[in-house]
N, C-alpha and C. Protein backbone atom coordinates (compact mmCIF):
# COMPACT_ATOMS: atom_id res chain seq x y z
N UNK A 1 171.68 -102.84 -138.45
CA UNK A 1 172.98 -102.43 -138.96
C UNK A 1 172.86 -101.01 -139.56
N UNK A 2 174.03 -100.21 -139.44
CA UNK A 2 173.66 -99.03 -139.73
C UNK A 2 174.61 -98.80 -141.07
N UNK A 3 173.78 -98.10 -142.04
CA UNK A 3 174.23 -97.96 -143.23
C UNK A 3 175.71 -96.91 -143.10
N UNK A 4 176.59 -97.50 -143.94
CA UNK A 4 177.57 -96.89 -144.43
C UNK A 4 177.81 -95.36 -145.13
N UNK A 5 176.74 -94.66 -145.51
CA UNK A 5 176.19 -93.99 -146.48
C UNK A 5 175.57 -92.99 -145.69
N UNK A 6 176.59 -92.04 -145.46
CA UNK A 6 175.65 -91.32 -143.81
C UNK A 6 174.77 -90.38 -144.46
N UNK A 7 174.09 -90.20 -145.58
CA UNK A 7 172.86 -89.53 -146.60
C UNK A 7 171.77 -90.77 -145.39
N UNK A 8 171.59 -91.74 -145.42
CA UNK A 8 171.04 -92.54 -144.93
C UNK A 8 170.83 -92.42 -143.37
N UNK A 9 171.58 -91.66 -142.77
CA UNK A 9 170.98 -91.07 -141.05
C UNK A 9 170.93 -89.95 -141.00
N UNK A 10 170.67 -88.96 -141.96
CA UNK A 10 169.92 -87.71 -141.80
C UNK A 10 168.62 -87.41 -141.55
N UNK A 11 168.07 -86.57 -140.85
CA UNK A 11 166.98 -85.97 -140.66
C UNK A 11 166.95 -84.83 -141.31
N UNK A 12 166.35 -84.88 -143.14
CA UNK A 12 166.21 -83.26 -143.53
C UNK A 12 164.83 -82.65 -143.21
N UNK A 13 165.26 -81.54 -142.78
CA UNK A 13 164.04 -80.08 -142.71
C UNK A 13 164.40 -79.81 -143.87
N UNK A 14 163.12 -79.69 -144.99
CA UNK A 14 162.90 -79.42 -146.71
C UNK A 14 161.55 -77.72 -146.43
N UNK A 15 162.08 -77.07 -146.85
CA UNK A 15 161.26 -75.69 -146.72
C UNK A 15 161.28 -75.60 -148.46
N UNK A 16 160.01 -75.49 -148.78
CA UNK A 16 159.74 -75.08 -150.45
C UNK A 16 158.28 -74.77 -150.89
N UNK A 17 157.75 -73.35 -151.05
CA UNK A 17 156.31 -72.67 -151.24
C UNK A 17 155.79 -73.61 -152.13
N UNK A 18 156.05 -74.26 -153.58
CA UNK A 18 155.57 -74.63 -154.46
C UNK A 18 155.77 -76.03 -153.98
N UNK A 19 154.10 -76.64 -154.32
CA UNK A 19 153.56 -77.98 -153.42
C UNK A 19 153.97 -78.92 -154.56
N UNK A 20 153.67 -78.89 -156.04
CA UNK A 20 154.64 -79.76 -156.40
C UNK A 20 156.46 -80.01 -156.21
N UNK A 21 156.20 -78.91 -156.66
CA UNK A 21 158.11 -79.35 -156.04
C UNK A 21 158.92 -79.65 -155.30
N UNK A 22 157.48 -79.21 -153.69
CA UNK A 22 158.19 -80.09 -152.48
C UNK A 22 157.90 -81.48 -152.30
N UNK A 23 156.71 -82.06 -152.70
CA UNK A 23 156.28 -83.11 -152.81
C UNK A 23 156.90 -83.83 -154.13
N UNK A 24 157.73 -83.72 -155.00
CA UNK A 24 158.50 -84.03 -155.79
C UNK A 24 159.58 -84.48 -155.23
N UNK A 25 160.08 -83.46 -154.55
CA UNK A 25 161.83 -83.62 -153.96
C UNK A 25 161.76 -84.15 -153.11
N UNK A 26 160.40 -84.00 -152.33
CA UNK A 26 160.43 -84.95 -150.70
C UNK A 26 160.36 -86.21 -150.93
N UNK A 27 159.96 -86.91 -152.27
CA UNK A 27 159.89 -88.53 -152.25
C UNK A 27 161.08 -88.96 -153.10
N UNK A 28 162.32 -87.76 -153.97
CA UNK A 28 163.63 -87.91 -153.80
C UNK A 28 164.39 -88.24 -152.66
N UNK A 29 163.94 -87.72 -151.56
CA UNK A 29 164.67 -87.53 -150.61
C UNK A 29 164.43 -88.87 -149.59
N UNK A 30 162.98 -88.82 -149.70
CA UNK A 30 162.90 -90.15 -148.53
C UNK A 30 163.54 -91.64 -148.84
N UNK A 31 163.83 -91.66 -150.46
CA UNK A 31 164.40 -92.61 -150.63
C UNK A 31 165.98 -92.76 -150.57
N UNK A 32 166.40 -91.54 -149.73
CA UNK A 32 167.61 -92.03 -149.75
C UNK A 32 168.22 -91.27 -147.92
N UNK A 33 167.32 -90.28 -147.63
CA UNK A 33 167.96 -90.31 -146.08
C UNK A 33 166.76 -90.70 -144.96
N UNK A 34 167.28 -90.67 -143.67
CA UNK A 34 166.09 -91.35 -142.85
C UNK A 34 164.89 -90.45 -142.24
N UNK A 35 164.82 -89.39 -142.61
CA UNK A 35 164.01 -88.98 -142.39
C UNK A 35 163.76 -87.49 -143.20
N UNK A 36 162.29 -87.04 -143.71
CA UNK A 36 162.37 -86.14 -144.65
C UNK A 36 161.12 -85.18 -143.67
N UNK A 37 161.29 -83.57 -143.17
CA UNK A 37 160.31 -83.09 -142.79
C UNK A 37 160.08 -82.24 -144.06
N UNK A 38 158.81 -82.06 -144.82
CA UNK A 38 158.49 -81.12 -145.30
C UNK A 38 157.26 -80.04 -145.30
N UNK A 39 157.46 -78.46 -145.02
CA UNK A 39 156.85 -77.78 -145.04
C UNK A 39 157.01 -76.49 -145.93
N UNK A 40 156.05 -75.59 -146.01
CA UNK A 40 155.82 -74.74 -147.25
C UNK A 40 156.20 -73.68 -147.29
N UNK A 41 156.95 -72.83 -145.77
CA UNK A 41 157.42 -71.58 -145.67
C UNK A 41 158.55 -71.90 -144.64
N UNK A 42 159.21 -70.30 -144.79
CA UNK A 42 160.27 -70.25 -144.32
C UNK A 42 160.16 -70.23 -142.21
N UNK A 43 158.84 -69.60 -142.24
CA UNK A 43 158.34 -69.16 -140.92
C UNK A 43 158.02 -70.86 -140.53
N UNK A 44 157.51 -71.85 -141.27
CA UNK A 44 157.09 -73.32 -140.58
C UNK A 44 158.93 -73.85 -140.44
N UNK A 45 159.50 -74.14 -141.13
CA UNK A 45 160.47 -74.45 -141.11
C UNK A 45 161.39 -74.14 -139.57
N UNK A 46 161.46 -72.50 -139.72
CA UNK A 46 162.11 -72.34 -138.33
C UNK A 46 161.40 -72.73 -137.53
N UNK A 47 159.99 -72.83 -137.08
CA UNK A 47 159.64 -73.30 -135.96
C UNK A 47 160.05 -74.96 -135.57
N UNK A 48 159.82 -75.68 -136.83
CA UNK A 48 160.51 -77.29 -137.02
C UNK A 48 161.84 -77.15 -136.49
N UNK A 49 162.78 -76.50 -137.23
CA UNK A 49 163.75 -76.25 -136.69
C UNK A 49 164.11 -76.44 -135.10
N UNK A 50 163.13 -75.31 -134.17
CA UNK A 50 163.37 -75.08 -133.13
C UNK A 50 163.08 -76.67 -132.58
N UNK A 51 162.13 -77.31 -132.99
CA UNK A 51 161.95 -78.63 -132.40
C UNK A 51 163.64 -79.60 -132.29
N UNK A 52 164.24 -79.44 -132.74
CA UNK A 52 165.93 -79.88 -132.49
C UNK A 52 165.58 -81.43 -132.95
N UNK A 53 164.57 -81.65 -133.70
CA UNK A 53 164.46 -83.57 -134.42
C UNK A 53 165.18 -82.98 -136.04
N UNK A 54 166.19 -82.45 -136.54
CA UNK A 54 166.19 -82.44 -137.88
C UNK A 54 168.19 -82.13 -137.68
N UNK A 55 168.75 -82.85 -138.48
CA UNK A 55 170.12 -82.62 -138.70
C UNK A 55 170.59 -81.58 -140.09
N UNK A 56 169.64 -80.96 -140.47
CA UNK A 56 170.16 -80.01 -141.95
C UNK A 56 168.85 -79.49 -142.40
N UNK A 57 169.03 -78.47 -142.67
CA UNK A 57 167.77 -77.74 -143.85
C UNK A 57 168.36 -77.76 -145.07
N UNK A 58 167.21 -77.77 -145.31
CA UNK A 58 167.26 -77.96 -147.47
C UNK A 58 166.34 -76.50 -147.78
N UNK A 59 166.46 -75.45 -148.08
CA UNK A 59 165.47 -74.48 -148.34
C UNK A 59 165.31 -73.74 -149.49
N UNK A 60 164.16 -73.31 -150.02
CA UNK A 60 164.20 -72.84 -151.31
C UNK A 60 164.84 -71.42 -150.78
N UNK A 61 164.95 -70.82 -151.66
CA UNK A 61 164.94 -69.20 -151.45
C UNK A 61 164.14 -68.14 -151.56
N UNK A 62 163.21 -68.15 -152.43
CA UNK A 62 162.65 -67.19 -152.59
C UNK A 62 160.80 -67.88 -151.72
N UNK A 63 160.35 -67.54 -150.34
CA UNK A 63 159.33 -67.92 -150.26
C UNK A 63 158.85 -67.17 -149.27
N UNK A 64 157.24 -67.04 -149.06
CA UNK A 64 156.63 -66.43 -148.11
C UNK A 64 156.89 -66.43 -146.83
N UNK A 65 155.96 -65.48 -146.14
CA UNK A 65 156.48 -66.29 -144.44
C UNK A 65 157.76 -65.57 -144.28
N UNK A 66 159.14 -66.17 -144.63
CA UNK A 66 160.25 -65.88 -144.11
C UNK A 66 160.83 -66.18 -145.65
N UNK A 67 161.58 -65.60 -146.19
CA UNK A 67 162.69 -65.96 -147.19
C UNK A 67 163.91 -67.36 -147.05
N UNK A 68 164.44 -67.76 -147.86
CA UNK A 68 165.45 -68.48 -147.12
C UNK A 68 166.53 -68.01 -146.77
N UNK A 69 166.97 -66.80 -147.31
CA UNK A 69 168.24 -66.01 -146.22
C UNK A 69 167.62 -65.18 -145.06
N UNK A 70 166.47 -64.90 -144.69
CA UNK A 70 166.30 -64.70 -143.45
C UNK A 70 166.22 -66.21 -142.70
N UNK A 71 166.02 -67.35 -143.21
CA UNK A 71 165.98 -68.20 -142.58
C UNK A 71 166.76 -69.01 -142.25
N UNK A 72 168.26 -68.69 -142.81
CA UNK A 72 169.29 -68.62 -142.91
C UNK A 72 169.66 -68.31 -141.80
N UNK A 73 169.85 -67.18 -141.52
CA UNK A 73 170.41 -65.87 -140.55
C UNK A 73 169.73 -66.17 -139.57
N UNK A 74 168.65 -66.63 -139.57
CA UNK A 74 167.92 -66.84 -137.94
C UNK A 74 168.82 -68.47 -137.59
N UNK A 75 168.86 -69.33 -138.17
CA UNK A 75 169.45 -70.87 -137.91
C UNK A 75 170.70 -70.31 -137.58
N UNK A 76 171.53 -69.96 -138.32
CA UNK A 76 172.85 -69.10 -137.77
C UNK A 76 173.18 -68.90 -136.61
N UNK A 77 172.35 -67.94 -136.20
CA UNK A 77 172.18 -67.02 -135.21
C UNK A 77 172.59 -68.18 -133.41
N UNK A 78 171.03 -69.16 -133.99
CA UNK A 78 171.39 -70.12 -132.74
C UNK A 78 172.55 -70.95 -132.96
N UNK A 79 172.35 -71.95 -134.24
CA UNK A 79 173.10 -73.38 -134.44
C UNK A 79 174.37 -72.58 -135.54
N UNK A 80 175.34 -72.19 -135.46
CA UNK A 80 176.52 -71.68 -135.80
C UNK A 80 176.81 -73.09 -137.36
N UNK A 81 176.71 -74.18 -136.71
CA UNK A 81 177.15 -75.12 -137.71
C UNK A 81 176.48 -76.34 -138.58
N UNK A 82 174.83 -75.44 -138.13
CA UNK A 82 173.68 -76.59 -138.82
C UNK A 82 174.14 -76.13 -139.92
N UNK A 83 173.78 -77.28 -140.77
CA UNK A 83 174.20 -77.28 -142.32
C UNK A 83 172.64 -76.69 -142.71
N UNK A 84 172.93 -75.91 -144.03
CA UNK A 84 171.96 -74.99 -144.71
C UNK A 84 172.56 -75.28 -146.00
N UNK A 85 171.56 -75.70 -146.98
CA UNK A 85 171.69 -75.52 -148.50
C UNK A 85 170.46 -74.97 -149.05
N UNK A 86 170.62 -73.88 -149.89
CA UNK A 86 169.57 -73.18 -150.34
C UNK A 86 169.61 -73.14 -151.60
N UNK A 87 168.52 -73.51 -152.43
CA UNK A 87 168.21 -73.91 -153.51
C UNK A 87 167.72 -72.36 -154.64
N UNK A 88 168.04 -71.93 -155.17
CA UNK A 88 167.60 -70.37 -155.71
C UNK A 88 167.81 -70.65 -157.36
N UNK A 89 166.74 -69.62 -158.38
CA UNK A 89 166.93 -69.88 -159.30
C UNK A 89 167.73 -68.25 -159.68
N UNK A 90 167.79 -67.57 -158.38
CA UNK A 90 168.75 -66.61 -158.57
C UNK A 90 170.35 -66.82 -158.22
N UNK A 91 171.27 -66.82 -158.85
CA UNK A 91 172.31 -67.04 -158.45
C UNK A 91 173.30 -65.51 -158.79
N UNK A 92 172.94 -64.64 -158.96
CA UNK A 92 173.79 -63.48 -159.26
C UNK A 92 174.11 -63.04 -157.48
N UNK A 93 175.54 -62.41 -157.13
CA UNK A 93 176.28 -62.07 -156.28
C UNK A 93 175.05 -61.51 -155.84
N UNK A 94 174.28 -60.24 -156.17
CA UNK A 94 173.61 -59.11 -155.05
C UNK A 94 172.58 -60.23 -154.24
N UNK A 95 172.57 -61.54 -154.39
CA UNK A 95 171.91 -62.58 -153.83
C UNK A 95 172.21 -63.84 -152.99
N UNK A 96 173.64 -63.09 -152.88
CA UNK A 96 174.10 -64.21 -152.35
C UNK A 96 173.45 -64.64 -151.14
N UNK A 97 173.93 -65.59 -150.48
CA UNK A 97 173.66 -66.02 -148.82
C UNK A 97 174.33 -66.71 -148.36
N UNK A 98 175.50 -65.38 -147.47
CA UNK A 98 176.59 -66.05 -146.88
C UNK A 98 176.57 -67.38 -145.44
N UNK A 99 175.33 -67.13 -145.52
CA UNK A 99 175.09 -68.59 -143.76
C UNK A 99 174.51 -69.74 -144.47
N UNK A 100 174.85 -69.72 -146.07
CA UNK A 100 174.29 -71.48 -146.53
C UNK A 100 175.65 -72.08 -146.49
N UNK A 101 175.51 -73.16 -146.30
CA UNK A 101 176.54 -74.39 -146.74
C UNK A 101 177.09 -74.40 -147.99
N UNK A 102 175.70 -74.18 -149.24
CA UNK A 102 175.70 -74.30 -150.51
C UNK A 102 174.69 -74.06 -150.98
N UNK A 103 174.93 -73.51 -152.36
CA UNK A 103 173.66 -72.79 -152.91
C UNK A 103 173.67 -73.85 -154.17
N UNK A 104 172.43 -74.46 -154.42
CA UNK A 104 172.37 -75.10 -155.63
C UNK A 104 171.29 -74.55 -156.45
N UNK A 105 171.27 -74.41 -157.70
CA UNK A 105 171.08 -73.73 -158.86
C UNK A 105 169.43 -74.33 -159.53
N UNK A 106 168.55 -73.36 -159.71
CA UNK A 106 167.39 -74.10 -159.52
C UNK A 106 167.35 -74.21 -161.29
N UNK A 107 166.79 -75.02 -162.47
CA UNK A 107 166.86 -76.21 -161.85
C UNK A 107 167.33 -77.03 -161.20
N UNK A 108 167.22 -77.56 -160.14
CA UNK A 108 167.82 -78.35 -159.24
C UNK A 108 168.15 -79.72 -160.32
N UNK A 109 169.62 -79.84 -160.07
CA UNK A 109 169.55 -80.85 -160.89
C UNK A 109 170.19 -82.16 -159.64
N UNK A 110 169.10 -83.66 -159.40
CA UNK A 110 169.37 -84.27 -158.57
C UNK A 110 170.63 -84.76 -157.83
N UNK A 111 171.47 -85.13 -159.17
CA UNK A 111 173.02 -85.35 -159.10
C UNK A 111 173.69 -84.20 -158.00
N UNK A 112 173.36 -82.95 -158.28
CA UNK A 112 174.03 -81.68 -158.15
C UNK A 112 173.39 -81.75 -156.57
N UNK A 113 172.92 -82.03 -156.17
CA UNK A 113 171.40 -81.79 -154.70
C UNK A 113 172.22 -82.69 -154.27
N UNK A 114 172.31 -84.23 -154.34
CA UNK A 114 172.62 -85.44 -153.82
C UNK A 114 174.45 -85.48 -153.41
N UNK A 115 175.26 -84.73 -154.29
CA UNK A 115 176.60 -84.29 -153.81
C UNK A 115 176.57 -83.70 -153.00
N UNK A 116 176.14 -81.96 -152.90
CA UNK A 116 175.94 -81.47 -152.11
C UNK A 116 175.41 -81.86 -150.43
N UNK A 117 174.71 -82.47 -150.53
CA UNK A 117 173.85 -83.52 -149.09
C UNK A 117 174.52 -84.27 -148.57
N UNK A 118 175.28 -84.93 -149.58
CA UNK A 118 176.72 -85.89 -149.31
C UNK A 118 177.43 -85.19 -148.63
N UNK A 119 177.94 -84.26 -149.46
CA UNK A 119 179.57 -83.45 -148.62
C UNK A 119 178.78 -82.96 -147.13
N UNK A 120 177.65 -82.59 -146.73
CA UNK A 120 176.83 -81.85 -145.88
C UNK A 120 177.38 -83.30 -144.91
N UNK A 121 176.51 -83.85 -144.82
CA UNK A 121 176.63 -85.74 -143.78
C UNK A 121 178.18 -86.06 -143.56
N UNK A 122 178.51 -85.84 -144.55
CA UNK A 122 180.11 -86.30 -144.31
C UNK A 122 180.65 -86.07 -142.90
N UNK A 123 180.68 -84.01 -142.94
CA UNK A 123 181.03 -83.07 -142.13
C UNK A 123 180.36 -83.22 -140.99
N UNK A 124 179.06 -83.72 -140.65
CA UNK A 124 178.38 -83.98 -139.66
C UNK A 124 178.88 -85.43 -139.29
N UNK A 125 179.31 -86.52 -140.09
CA UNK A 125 179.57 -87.67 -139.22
C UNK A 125 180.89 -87.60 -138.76
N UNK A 126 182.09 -86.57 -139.40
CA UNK A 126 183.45 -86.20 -138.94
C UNK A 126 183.09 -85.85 -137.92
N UNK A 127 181.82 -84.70 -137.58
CA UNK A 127 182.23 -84.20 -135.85
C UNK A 127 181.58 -84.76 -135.31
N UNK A 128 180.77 -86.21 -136.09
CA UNK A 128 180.02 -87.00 -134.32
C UNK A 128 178.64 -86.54 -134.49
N UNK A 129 178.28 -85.93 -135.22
CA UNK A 129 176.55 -85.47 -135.15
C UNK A 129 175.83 -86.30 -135.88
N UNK A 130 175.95 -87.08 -136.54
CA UNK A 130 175.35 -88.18 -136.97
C UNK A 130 175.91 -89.72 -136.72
C-alpha cells in the first residue's frame, strides 16, 4: 500500500561538505522519505543527479567541488522543474539563488526543512512525478 504522505515516495539527493551534518540530516530524512542519497560536494551530487534515480535535491550552499548555486544552475539548465532547496546560513539578497525551490535558513530548523519537502512532493505528485 502506498503511503498517503507523498514525503514518503521521494528519492532525496542530500549534497552537504560537513560529515556531521550530513549524516545528521540523512537519518532525519530516511525516516521519513523513501529514499535518502547522500554525498559531500556539489560536483558528486551532479553526477548522482545525472544518474536520473533521485526526485529532488536538498543542497547546502556554500561547498567545495561545485557551490550550491552553481549546482543549481547546472540542474536547471537540464531538468527546468527538478525541485532544488538550498540550505545557506547566508541569506542576504547579494546571495540569493534564483533556480532553488526554497532557501531554508541554516540553522536548519527541522519543522522549517520538513514543510518545505512537503510543499516540494506535493507539486511533484500534482504533475504525476511521484
Amino acid at each position: 500500500m502506498i503511503s498517503d504522505n507523498p514525503l514518503s515516495r521521494l528519492s532525496v539527493l542530500y549534497a552537504e561538505d560537513e560529515d556531521e551534518m550530513r549524516d545528521s540530516m540523512a537519518t532525519i530524512l530516511r525516516r521519513r522519505v523513501k529514499k535518502v542519497v547522500p554525498v559531500s560536494n556539489g560536483k558528486e551530487a551532479f553526477d548522482r543527479f545525472m544518474d536520473g534515480d533521485t526526485d529532488m535535491v536538498i543542497t547546502d550552499f556554500q561547498m567545495p567541488a561545485m557551490n550550491g548555486a552553481e549546482l543549481s544552475r547546472k540542474i536547471r539548465e537540464i531538468a527546468p522543474g527538478f525541485p532544488i532547496v538550498v540550505m545557506s546560513a547566508f541569506t542576504d539578497e547579494s546571495r540569493a539563488i534564483p533556480e532553488a525551490d526554497a532557501v531554508v535558513a541554516k540553522p536548519v530548523l527541522k519543522d522549517d526543512l520538513l514543510r518545505v519537502l512537503t510543499e516540494c512532493a506535493e507539486k511533484l505528485r500534482q504533475n504525476g512525478q511521484i
